[in-house]
N, C-alpha and C. Protein backbone atom coordinates (compact mmCIF):
# COMPACT_ATOMS: atom_id res chain seq x y z
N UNK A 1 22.25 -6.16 -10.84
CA UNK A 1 21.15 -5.24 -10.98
C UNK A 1 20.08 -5.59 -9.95
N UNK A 2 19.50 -4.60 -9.29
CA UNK A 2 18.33 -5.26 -8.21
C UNK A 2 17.35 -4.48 -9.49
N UNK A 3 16.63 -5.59 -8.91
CA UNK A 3 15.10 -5.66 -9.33
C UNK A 3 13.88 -5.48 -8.58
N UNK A 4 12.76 -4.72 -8.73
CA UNK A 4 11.56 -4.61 -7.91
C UNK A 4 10.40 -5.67 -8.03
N UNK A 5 9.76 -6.35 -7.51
CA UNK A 5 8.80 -7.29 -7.74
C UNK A 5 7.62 -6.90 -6.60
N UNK A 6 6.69 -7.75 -6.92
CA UNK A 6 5.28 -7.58 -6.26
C UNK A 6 5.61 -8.57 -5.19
N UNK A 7 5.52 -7.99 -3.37
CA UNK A 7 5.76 -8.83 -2.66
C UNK A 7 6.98 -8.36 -1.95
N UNK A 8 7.76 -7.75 -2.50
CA UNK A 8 9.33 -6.76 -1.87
C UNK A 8 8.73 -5.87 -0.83
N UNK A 9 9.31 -6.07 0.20
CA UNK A 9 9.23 -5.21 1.37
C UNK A 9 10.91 -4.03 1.52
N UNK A 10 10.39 -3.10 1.92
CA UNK A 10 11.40 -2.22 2.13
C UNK A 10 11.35 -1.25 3.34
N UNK A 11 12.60 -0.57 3.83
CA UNK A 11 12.17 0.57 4.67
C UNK A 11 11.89 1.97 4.04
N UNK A 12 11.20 2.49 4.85
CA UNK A 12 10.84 3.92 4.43
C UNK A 12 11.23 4.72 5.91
N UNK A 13 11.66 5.89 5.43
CA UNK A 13 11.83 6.66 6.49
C UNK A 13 10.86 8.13 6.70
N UNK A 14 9.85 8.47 5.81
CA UNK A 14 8.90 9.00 5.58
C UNK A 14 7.97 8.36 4.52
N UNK A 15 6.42 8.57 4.38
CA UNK A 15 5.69 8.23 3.53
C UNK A 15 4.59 8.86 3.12
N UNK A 16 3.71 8.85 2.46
CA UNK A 16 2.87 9.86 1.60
C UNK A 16 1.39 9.21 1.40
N UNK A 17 0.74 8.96 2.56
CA UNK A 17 -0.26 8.87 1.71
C UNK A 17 -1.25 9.48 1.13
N UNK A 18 -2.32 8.86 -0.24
CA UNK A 18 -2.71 10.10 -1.24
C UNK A 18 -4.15 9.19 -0.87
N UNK A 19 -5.25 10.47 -0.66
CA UNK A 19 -6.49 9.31 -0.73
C UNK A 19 -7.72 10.54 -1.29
N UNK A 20 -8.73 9.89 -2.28
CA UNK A 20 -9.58 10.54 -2.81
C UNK A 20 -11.34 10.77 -2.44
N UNK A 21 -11.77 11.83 -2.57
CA UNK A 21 -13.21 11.75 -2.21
C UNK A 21 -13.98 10.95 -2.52
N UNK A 22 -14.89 10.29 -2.47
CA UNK A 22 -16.14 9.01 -2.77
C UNK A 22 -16.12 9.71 -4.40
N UNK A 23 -16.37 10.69 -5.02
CA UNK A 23 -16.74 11.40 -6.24
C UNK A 23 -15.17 11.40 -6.82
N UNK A 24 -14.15 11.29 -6.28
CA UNK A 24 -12.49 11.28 -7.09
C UNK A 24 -12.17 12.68 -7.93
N UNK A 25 -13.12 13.79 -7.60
CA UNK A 25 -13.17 14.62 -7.66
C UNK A 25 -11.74 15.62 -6.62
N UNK A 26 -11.74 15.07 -5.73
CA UNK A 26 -10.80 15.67 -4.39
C UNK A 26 -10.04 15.40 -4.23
N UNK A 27 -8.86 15.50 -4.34
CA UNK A 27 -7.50 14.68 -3.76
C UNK A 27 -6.67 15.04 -2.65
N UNK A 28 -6.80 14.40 -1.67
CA UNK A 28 -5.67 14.83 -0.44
C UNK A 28 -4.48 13.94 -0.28
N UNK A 29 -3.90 14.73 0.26
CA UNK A 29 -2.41 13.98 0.45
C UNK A 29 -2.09 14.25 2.41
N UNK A 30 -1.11 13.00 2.98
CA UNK A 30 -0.30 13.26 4.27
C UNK A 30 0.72 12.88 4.60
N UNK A 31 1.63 13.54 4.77
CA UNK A 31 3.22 12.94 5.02
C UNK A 31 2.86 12.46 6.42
N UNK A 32 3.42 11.10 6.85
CA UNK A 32 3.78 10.64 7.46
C UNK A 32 5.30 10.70 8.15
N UNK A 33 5.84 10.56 9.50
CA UNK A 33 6.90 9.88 9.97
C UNK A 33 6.70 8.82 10.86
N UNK A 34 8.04 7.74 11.40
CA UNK A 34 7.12 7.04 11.90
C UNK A 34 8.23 7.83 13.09
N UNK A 35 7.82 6.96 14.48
CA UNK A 35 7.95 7.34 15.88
C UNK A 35 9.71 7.55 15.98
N UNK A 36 10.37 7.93 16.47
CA UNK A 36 11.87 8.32 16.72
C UNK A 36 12.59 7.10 16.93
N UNK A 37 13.45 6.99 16.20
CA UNK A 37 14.04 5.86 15.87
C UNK A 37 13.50 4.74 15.40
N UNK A 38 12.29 5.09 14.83
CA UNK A 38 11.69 3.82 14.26
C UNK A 38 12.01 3.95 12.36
N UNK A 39 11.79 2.81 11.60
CA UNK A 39 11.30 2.89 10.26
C UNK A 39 10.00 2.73 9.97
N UNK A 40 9.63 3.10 9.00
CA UNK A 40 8.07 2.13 8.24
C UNK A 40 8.77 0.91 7.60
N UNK A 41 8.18 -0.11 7.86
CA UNK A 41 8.81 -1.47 7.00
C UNK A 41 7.41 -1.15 5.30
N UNK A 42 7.32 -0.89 4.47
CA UNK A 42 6.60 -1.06 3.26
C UNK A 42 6.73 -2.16 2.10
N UNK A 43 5.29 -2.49 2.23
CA UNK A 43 5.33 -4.09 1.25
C UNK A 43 4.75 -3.32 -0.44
N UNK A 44 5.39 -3.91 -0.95
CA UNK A 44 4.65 -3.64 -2.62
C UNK A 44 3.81 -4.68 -2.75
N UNK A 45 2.95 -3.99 -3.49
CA UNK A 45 1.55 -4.86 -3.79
C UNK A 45 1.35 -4.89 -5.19
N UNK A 46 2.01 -3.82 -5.94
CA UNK A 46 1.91 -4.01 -7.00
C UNK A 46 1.99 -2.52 -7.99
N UNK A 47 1.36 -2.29 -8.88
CA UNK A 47 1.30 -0.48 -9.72
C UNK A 47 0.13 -0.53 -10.40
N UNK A 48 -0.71 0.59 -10.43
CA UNK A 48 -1.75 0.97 -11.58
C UNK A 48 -1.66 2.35 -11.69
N UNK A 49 -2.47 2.32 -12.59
CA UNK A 49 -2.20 3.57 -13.75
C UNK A 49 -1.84 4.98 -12.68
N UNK A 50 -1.93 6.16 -13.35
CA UNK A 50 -1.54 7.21 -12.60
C UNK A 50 -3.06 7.51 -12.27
N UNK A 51 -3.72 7.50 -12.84
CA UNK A 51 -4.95 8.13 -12.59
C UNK A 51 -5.82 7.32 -11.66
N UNK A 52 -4.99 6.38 -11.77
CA UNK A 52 -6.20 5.05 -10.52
C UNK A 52 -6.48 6.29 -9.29
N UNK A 53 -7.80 5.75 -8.83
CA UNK A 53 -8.04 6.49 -7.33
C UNK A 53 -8.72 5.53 -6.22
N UNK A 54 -8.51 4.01 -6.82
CA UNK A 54 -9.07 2.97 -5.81
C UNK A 54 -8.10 2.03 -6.22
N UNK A 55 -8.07 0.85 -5.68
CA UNK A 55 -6.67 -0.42 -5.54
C UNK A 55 -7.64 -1.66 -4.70
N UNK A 56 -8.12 -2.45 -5.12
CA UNK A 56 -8.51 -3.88 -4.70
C UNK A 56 -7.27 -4.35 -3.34
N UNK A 57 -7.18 -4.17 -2.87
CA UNK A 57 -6.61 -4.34 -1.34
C UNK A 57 -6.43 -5.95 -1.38
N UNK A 58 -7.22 -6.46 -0.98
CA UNK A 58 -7.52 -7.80 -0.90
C UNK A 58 -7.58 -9.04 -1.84
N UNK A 59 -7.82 -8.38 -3.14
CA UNK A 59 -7.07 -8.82 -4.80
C UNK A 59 -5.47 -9.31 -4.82
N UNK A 60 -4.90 -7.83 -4.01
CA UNK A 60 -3.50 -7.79 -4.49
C UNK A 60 -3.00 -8.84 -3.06
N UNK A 61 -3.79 -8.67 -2.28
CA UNK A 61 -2.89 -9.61 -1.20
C UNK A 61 -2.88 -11.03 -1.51
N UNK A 62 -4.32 -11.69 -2.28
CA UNK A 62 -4.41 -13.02 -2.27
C UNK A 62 -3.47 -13.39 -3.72
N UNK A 63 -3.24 -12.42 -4.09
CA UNK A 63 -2.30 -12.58 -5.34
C UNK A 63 -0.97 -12.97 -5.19
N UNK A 64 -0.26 -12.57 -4.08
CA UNK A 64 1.05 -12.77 -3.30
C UNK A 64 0.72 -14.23 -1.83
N UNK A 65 -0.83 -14.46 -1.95
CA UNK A 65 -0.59 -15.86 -1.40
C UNK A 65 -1.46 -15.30 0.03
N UNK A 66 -2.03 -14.07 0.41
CA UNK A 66 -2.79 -14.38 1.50
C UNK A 66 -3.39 -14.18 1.09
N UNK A 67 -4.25 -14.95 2.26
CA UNK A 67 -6.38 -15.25 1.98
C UNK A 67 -6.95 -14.99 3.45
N UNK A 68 -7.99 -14.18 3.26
CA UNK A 68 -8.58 -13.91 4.41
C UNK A 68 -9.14 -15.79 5.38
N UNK A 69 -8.60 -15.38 7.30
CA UNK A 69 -9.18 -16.13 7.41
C UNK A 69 -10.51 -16.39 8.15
N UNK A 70 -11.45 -17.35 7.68
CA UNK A 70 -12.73 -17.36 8.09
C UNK A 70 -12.41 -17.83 9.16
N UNK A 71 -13.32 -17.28 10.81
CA UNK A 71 -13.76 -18.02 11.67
C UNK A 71 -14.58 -19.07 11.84
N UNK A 72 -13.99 -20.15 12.16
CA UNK A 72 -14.88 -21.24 12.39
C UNK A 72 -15.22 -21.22 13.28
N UNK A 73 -15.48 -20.73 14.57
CA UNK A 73 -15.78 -21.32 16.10
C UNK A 73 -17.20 -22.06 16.13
């Protein structure tokens, strides 16, 4: 049986993204392809509800082990 986990990368050969007005009032959507003969490589980060209209970005990455890095110079 395969299994899906947080952190699974996959190919995509089209993709969808859905993004909402500041008010979440609006919803747009855009199919994507990528360039001719290329794939999208896509990482899972994780799932929330259906109605979510924002996602902590940077939550879900340090959750799978990256951390932003600070410049020291």
């Amino acid at each position: 049986m395969i299994s899906l986990h947080d952190g699974d990368a996959s190919f995509a050969s089209s993709f969808t993204k859905v993004v909402y007005s500041e008010d979440g009032k609006q919803c747009f959507s855009a199919g994507f392809k990528p360039s001719k003969g290329k794939k999208f490589v896509v990482l899972l980060l994780g799932e929330v509800d259906k109605t979510a209209i924002d996602y902590d970005l940077e939550a879900a990455l340090n959750r799978l082990g990256f951390y932003r890095k600070e410049d020291n110079r």
